[in-house]
Every structure is written in structure tokens, then in C-alpha cells.
PDB file of N, CA and C in Angstrom:
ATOM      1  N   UNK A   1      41.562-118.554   0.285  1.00  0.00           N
ATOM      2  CA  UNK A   1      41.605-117.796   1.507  1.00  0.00           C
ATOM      3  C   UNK A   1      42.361-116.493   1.251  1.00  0.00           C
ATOM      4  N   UNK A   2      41.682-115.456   1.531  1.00  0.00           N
ATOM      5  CA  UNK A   2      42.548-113.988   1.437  1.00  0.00           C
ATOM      6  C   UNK A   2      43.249-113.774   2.477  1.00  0.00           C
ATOM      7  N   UNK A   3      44.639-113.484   2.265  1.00  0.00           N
ATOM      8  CA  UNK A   3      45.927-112.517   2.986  1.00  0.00           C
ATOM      9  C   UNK A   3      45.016-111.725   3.994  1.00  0.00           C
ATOM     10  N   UNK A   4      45.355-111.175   5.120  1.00  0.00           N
ATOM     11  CA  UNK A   4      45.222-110.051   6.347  1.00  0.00           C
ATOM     12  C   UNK A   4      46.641-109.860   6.063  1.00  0.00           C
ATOM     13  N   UNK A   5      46.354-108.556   6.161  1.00  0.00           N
ATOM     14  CA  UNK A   5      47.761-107.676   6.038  1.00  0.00           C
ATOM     15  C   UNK A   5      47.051-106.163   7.739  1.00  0.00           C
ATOM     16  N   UNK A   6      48.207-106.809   8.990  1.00  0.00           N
ATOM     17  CA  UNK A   6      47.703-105.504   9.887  1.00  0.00           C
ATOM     18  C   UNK A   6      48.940-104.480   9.630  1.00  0.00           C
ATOM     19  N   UNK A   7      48.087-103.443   9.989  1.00  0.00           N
ATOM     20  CA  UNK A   7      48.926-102.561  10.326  1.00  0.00           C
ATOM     21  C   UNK A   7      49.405-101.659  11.915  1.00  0.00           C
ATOM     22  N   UNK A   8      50.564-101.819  11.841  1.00  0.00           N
ATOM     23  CA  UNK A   8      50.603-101.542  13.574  1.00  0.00           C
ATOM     24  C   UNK A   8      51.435 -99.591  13.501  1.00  0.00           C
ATOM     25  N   UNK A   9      50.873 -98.949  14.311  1.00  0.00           N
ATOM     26  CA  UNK A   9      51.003 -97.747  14.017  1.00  0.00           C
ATOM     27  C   UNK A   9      53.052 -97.402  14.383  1.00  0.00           C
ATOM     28  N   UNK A  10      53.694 -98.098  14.917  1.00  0.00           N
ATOM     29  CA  UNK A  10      55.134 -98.328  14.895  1.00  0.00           C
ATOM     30  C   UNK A  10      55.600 -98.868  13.726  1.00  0.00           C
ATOM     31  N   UNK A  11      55.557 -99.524  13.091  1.00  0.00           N
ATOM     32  CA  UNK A  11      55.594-100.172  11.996  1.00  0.00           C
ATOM     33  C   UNK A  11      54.878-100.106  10.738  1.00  0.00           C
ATOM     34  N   UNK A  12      54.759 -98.782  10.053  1.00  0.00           N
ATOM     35  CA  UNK A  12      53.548 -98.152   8.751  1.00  0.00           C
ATOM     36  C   UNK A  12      54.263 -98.944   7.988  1.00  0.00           C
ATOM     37  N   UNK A  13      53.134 -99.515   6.652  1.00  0.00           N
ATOM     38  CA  UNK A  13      53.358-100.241   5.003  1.00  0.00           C
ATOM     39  C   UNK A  13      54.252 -98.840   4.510  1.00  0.00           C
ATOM     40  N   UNK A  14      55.541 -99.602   3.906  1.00  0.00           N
ATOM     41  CA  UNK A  14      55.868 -99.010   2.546  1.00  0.00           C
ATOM     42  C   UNK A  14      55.124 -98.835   1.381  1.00  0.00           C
ATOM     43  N   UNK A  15      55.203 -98.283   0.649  1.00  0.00           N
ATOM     44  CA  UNK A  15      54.650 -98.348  -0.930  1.00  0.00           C
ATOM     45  C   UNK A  15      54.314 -99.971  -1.169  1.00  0.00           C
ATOM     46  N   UNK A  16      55.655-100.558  -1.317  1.00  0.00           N
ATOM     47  CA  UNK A  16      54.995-102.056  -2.218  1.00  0.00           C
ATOM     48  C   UNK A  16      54.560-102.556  -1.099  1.00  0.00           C
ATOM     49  N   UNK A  17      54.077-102.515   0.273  1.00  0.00           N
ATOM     50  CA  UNK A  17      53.693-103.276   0.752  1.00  0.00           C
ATOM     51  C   UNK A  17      52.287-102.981   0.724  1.00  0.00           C
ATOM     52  N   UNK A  18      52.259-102.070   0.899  1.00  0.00           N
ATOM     53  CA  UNK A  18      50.583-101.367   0.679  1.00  0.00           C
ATOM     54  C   UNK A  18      50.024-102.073  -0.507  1.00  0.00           C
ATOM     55  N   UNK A  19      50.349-101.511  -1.920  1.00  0.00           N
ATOM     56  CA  UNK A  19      50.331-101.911  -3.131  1.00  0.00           C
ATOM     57  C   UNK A  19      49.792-103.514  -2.935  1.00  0.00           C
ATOM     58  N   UNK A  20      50.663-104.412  -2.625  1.00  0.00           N
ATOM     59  CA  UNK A  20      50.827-105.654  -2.385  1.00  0.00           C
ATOM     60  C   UNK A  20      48.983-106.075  -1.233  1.00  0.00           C
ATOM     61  N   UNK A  21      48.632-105.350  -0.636  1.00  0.00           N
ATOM     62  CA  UNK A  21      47.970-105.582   0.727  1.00  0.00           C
ATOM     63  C   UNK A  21      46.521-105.112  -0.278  1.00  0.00           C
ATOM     64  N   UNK A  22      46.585-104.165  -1.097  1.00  0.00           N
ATOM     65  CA  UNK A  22      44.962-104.111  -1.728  1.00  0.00           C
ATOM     66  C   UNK A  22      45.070-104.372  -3.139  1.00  0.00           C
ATOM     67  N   UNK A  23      46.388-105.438  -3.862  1.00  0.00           N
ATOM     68  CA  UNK A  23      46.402-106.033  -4.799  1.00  0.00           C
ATOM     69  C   UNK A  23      46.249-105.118  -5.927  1.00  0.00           C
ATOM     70  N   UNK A  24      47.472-104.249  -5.939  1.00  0.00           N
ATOM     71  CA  UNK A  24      47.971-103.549  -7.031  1.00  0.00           C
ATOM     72  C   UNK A  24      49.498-103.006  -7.261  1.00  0.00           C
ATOM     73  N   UNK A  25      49.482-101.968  -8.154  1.00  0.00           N
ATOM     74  CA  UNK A  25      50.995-101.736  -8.701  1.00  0.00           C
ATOM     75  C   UNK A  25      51.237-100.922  -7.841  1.00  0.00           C
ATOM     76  N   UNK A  26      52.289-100.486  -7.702  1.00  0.00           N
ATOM     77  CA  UNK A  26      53.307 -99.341  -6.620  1.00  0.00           C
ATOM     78  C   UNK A  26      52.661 -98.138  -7.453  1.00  0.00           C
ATOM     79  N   UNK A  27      52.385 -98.300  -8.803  1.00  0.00           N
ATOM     80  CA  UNK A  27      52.262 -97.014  -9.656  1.00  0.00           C
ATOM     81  C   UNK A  27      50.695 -96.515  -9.284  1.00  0.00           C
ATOM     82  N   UNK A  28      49.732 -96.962  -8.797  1.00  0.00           N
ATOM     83  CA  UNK A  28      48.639 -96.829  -8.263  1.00  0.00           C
ATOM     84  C   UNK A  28      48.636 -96.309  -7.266  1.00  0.00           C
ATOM     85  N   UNK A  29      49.048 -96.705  -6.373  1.00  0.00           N
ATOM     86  CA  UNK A  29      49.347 -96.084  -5.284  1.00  0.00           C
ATOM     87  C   UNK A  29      50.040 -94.972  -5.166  1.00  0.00           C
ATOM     88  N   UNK A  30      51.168 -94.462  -6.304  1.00  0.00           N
ATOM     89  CA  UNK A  30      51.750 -93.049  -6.014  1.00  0.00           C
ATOM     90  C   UNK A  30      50.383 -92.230  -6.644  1.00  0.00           C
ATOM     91  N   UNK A  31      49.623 -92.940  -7.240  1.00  0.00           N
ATOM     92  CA  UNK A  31      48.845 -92.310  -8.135  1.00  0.00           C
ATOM     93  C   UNK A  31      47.718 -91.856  -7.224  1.00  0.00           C
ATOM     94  N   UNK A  32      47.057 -92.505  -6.154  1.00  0.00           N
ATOM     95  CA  UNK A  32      46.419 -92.344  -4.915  1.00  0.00           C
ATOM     96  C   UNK A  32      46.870 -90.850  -3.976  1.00  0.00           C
ATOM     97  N   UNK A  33      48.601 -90.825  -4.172  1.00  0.00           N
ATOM     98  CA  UNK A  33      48.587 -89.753  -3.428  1.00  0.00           C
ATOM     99  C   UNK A  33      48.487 -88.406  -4.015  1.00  0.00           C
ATOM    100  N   UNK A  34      48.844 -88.471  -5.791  1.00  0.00           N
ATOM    101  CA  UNK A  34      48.843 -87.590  -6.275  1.00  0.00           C
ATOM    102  C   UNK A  34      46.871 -86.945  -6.137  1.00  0.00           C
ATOM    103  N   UNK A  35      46.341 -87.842  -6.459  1.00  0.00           N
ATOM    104  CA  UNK A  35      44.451 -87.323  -6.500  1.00  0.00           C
ATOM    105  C   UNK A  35      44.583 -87.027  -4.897  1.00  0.00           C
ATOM    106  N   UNK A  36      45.189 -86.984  -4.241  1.00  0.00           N
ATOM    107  CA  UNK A  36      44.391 -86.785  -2.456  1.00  0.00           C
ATOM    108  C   UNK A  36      43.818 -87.762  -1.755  1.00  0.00           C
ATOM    109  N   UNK A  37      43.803 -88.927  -2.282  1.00  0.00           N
ATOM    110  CA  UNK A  37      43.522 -90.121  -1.521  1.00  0.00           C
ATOM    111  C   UNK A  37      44.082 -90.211  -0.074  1.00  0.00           C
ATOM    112  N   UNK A  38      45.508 -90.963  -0.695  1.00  0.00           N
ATOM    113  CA  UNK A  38      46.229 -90.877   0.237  1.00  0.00           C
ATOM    114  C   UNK A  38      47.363 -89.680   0.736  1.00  0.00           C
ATOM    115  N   UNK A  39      47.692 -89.463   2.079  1.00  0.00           N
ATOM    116  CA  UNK A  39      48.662 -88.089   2.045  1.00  0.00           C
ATOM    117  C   UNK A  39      49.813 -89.275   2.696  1.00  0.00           C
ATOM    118  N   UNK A  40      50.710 -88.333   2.387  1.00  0.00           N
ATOM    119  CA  UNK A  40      52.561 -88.892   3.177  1.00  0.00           C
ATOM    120  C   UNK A  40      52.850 -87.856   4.290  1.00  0.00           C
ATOM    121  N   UNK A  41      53.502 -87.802   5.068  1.00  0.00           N
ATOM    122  CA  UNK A  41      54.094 -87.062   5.776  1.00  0.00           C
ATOM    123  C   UNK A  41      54.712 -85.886   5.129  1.00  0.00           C
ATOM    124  N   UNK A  42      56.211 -86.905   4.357  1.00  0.00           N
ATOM    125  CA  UNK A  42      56.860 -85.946   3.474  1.00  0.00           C
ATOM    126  C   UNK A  42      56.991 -86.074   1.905  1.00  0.00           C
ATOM    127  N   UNK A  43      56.168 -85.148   1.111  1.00  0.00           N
ATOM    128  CA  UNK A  43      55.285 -85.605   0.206  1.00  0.00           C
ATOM    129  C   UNK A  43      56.764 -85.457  -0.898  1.00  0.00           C
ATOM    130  N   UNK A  44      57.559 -84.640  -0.717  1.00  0.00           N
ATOM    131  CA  UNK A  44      58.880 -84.477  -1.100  1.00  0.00           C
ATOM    132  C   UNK A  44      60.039 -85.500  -1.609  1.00  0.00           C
ATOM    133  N   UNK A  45      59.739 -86.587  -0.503  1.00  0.00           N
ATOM    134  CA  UNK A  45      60.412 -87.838  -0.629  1.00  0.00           C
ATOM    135  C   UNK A  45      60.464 -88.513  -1.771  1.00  0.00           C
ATOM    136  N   UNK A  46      60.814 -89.159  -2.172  1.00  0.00           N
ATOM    137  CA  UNK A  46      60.454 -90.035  -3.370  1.00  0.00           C
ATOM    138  C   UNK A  46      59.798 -91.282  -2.650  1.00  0.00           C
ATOM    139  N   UNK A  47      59.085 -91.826  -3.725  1.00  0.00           N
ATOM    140  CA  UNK A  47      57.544 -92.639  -3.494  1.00  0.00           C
ATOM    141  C   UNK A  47      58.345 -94.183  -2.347  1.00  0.00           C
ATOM    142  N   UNK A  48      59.931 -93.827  -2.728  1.00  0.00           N
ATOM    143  CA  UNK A  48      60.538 -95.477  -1.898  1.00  0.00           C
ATOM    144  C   UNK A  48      60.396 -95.239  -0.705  1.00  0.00           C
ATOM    145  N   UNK A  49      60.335 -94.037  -0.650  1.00  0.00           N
ATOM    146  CA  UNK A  49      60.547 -93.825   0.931  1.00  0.00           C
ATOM    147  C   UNK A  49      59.308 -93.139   1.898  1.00  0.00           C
ATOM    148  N   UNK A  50      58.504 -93.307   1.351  1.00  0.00           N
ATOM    149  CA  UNK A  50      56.872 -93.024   1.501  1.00  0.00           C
ATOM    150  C   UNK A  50      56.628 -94.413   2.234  1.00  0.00           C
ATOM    151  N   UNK A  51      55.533 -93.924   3.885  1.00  0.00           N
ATOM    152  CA  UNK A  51      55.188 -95.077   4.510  1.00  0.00           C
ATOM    153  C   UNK A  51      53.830 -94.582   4.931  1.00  0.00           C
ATOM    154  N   UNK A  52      53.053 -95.464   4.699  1.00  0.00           N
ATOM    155  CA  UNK A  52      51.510 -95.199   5.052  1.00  0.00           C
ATOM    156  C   UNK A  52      51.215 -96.037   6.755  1.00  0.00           C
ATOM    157  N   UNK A  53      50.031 -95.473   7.059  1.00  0.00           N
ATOM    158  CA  UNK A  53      49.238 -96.103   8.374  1.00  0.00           C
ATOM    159  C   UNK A  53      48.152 -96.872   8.152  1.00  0.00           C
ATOM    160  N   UNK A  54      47.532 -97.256   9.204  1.00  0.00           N
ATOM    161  CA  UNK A  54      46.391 -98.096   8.912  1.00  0.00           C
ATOM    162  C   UNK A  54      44.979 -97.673   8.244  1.00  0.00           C
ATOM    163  N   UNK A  55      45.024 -96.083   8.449  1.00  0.00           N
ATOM    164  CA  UNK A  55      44.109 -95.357   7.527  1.00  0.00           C
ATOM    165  C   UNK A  55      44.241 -95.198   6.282  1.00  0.00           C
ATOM    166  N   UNK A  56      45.476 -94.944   5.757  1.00  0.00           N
ATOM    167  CA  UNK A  56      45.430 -95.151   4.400  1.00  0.00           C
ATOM    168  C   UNK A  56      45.173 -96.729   3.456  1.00  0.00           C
ATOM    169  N   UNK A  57      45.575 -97.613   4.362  1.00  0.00           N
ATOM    170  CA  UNK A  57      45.021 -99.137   4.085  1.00  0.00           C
ATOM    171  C   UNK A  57      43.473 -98.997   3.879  1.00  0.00           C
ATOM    172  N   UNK A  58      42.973 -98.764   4.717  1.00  0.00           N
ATOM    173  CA  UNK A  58      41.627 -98.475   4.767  1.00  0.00           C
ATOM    174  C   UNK A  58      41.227 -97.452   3.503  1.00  0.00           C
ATOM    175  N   UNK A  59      41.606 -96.197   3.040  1.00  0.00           N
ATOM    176  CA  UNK A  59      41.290 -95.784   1.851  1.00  0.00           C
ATOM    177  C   UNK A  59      41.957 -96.249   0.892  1.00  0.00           C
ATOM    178  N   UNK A  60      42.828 -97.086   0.968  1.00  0.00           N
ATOM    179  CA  UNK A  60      43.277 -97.503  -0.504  1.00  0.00           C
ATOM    180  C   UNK A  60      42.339 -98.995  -0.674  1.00  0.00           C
ATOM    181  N   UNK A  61      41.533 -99.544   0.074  1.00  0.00           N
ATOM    182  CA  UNK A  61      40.668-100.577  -0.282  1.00  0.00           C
ATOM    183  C   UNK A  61      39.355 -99.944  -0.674  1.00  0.00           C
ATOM    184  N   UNK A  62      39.536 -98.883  -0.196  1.00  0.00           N
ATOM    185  CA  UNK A  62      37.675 -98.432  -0.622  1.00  0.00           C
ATOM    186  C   UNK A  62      37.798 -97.683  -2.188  1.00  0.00           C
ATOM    187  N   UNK A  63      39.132 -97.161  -2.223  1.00  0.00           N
ATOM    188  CA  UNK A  63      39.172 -96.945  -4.085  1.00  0.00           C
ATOM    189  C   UNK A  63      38.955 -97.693  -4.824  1.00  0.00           C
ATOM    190  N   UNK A  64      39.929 -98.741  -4.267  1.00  0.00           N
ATOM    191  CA  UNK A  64      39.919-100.047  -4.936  1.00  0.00           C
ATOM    192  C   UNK A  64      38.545-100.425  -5.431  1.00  0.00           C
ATOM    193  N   UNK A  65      37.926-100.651  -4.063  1.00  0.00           N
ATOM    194  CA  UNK A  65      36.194-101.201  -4.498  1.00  0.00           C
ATOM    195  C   UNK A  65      35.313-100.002  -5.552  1.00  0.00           C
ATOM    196  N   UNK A  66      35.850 -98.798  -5.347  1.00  0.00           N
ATOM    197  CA  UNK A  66      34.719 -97.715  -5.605  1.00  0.00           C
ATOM    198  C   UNK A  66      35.560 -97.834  -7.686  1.00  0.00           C
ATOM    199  N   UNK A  67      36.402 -98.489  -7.725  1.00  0.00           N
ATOM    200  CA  UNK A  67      37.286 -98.538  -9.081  1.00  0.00           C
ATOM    201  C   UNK A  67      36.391-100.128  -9.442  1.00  0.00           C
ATOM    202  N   UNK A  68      36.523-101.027  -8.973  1.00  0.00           N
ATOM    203  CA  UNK A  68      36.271-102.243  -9.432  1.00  0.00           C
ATOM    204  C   UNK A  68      34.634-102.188  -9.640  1.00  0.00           C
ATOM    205  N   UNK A  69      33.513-101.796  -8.394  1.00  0.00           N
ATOM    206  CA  UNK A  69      32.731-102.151  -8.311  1.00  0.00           C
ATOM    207  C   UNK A  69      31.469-101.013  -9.114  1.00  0.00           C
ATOM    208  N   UNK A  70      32.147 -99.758  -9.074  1.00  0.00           N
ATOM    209  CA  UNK A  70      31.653 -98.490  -9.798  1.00  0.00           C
ATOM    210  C   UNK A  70      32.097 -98.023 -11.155  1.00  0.00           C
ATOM    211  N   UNK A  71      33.929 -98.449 -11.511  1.00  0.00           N
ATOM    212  CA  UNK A  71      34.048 -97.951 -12.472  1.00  0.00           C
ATOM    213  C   UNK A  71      34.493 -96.507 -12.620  1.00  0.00           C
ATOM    214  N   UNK A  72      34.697 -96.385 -11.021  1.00  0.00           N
ATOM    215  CA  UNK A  72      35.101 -94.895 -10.569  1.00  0.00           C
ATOM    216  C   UNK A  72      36.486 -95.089 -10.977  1.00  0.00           C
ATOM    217  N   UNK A  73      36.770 -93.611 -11.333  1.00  0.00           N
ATOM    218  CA  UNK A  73      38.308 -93.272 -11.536  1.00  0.00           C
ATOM    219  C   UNK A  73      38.572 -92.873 -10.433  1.00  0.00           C
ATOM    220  N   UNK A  74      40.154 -92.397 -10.081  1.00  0.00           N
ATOM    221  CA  UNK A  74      40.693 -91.687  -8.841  1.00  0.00           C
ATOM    222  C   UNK A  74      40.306 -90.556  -8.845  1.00  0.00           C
ATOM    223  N   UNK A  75      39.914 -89.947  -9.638  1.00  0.00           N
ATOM    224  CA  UNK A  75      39.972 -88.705  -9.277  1.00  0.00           C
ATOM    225  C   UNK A  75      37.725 -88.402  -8.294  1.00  0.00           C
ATOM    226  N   UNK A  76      37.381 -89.610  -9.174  1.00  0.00           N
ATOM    227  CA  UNK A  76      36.116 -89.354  -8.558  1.00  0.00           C
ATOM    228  C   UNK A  76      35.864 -89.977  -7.082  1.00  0.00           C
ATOM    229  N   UNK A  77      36.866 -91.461  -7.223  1.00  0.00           N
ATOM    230  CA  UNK A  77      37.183 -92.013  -5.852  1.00  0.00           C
ATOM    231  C   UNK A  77      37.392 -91.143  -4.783  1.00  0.00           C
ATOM    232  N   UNK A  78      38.297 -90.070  -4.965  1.00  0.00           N
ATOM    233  CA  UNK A  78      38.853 -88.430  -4.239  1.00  0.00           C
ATOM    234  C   UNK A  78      37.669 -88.292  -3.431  1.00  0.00           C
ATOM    235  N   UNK A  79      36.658 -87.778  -5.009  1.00  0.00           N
ATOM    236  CA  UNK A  79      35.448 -86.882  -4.086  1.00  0.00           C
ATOM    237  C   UNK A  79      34.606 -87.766  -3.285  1.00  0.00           C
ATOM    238  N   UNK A  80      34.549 -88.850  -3.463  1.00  0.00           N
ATOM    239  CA  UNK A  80      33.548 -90.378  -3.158  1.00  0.00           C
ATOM    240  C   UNK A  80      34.020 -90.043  -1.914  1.00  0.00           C
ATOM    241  N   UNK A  81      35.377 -90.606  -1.207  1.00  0.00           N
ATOM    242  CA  UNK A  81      35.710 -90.960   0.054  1.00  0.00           C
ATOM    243  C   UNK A  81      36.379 -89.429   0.602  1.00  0.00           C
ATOM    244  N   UNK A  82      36.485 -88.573   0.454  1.00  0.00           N
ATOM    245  CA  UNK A  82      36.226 -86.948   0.901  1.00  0.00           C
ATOM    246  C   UNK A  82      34.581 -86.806   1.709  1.00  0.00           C
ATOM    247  N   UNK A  83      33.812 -86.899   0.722  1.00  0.00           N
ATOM    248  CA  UNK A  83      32.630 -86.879   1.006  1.00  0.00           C
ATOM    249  C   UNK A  83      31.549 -87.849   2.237  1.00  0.00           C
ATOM    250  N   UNK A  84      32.706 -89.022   1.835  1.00  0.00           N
ATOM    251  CA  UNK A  84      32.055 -90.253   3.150  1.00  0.00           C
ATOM    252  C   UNK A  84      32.292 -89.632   4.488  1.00  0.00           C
ATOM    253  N   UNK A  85      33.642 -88.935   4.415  1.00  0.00           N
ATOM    254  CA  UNK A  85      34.587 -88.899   5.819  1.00  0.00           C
ATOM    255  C   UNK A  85      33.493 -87.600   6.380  1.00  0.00           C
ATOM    256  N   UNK A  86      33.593 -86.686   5.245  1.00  0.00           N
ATOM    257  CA  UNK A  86      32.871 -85.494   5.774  1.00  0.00           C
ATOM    258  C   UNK A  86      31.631 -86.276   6.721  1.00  0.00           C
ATOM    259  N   UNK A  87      30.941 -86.336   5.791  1.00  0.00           N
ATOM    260  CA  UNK A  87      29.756 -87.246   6.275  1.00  0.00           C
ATOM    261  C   UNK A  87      29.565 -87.536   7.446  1.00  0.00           C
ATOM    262  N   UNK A  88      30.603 -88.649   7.836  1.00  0.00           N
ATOM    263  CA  UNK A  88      30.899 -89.404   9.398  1.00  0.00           C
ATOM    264  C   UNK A  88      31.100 -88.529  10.106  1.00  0.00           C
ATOM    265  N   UNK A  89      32.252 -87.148  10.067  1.00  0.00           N
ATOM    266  CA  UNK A  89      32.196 -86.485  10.591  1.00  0.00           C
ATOM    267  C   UNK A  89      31.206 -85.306  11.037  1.00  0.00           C
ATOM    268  N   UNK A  90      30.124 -84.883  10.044  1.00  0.00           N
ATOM    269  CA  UNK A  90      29.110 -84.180  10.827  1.00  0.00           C
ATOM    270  C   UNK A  90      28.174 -85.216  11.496  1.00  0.00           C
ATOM    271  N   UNK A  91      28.209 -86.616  11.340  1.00  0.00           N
ATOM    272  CA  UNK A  91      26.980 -87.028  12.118  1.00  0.00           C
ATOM    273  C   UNK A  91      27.927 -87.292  13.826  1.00  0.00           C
ATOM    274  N   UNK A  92      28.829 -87.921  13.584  1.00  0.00           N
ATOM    275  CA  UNK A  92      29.715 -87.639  15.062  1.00  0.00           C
ATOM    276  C   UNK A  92      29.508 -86.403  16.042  1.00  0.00           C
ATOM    277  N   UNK A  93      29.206 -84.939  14.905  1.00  0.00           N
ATOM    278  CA  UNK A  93      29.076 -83.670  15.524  1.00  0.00           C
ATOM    279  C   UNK A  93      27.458 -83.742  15.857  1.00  0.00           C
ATOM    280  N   UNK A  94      26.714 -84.190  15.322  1.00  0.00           N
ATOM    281  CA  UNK A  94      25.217 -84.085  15.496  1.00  0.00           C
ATOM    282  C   UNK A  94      25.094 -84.994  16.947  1.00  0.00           C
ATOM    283  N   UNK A  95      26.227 -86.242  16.717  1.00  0.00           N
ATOM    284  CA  UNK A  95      25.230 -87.011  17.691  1.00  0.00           C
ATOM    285  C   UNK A  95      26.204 -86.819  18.867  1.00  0.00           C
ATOM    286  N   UNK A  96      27.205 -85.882  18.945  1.00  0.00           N
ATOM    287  CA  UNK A  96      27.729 -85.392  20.361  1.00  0.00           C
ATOM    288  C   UNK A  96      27.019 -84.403  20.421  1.00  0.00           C
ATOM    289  N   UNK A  97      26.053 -83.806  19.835  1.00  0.00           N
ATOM    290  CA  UNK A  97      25.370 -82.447  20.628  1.00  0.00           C
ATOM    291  C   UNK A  97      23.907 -82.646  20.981  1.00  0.00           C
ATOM    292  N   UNK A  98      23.413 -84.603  20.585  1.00  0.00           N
ATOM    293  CA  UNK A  98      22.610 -84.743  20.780  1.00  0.00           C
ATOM    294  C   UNK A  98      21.411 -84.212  19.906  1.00  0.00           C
ATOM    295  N   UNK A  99      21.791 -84.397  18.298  1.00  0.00           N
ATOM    296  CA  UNK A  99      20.715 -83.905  17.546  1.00  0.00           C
ATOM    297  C   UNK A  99      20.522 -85.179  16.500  1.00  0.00           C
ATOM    298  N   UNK A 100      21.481 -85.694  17.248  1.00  0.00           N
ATOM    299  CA  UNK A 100      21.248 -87.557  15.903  1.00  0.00           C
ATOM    300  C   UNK A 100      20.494 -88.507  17.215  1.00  0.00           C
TER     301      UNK A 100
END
């Protein structure tokens, strides 16, 4: 049976908890923010004190898959899920103006 790990927007994952929630190292995850995956608030901080939301849960599982299941590196993962979001976002714009 797999772990659920929620995230409640009062309460954001630390580093190892994140890490821990899509079954990897803390070092992956700083490594996520360095490619643009994931962003921090204050990118300044050191990585202990870095806390993510429920969106970055959400892109740190789809690297994950786009790494395990593709063979993608981070840096192509970047353009992979850049490109999805874009995506979602012009069809959202199409189908509020009524052209989707």
C-alpha cells in the first residue's frame, strides 16, 4: 500500500519531507529547484529552510515519472512540465473565449 502524503496550504513540506513524499534524496530536490522545476519563495535561504506547497508536490512527482518512465533528465523534465503548464494554460484561454 503507498503512503498519501497531503498537503495543506498552512502547513507547506520541508525539503525532507517532500523528498520523502515522491521517494527521493533532499539532494534531488535542491536539484529540482536549481533546473526551474520547483521555485521557493526565498531562493536565498539555505535548502533547510526551503518549504514547498501542494504544487510543487505535484511537479516533483511528474519529474519523477518523466525521470523513471522516459529517462528524462531535469533539465529536460524543466522543458517537459514548462511546456504541459503552458499548454493547460492556452487551452483554459481558448475555452474561456469559447474557441475550445
Amino acid at each position: 500500500m503507498r503512503a498519501v502524503t497531503t498537503v495543506i496550504e498552512s502547513t507547506p513540506l520541508t525539503l525532507g519531507e517532500l523528498a520523502r513524499a515522491v521517494g527521493a534524496e533532499d539532494q534531488w530536490v535542491v536539484r529540482l529547484v536549481e533546473v526551474e522545476i520547483l521555485h521557493v519563495d526565498s531562493p536565498g535561504d539555505p535548502p533547510e529552510r526551503w518549504h514547498f506547497r501542494s504544487d510543487a508536490l505535484q511537479r516533483a512527482l511528474a519529474a519523477r515519472r518523466l525521470e523513471r518512465d522516459f529517462g528524462a533528465n531535469l533539465d529536460t523534465a524543466a522543458l517537459i512540465l514548462d511546456l504541459q503548464s503552458e499548454l493547460r494554460r492556452v487551452r483554459a484561454l481558448m475555452h474561456a473565449h469559447g474557441l475550445a
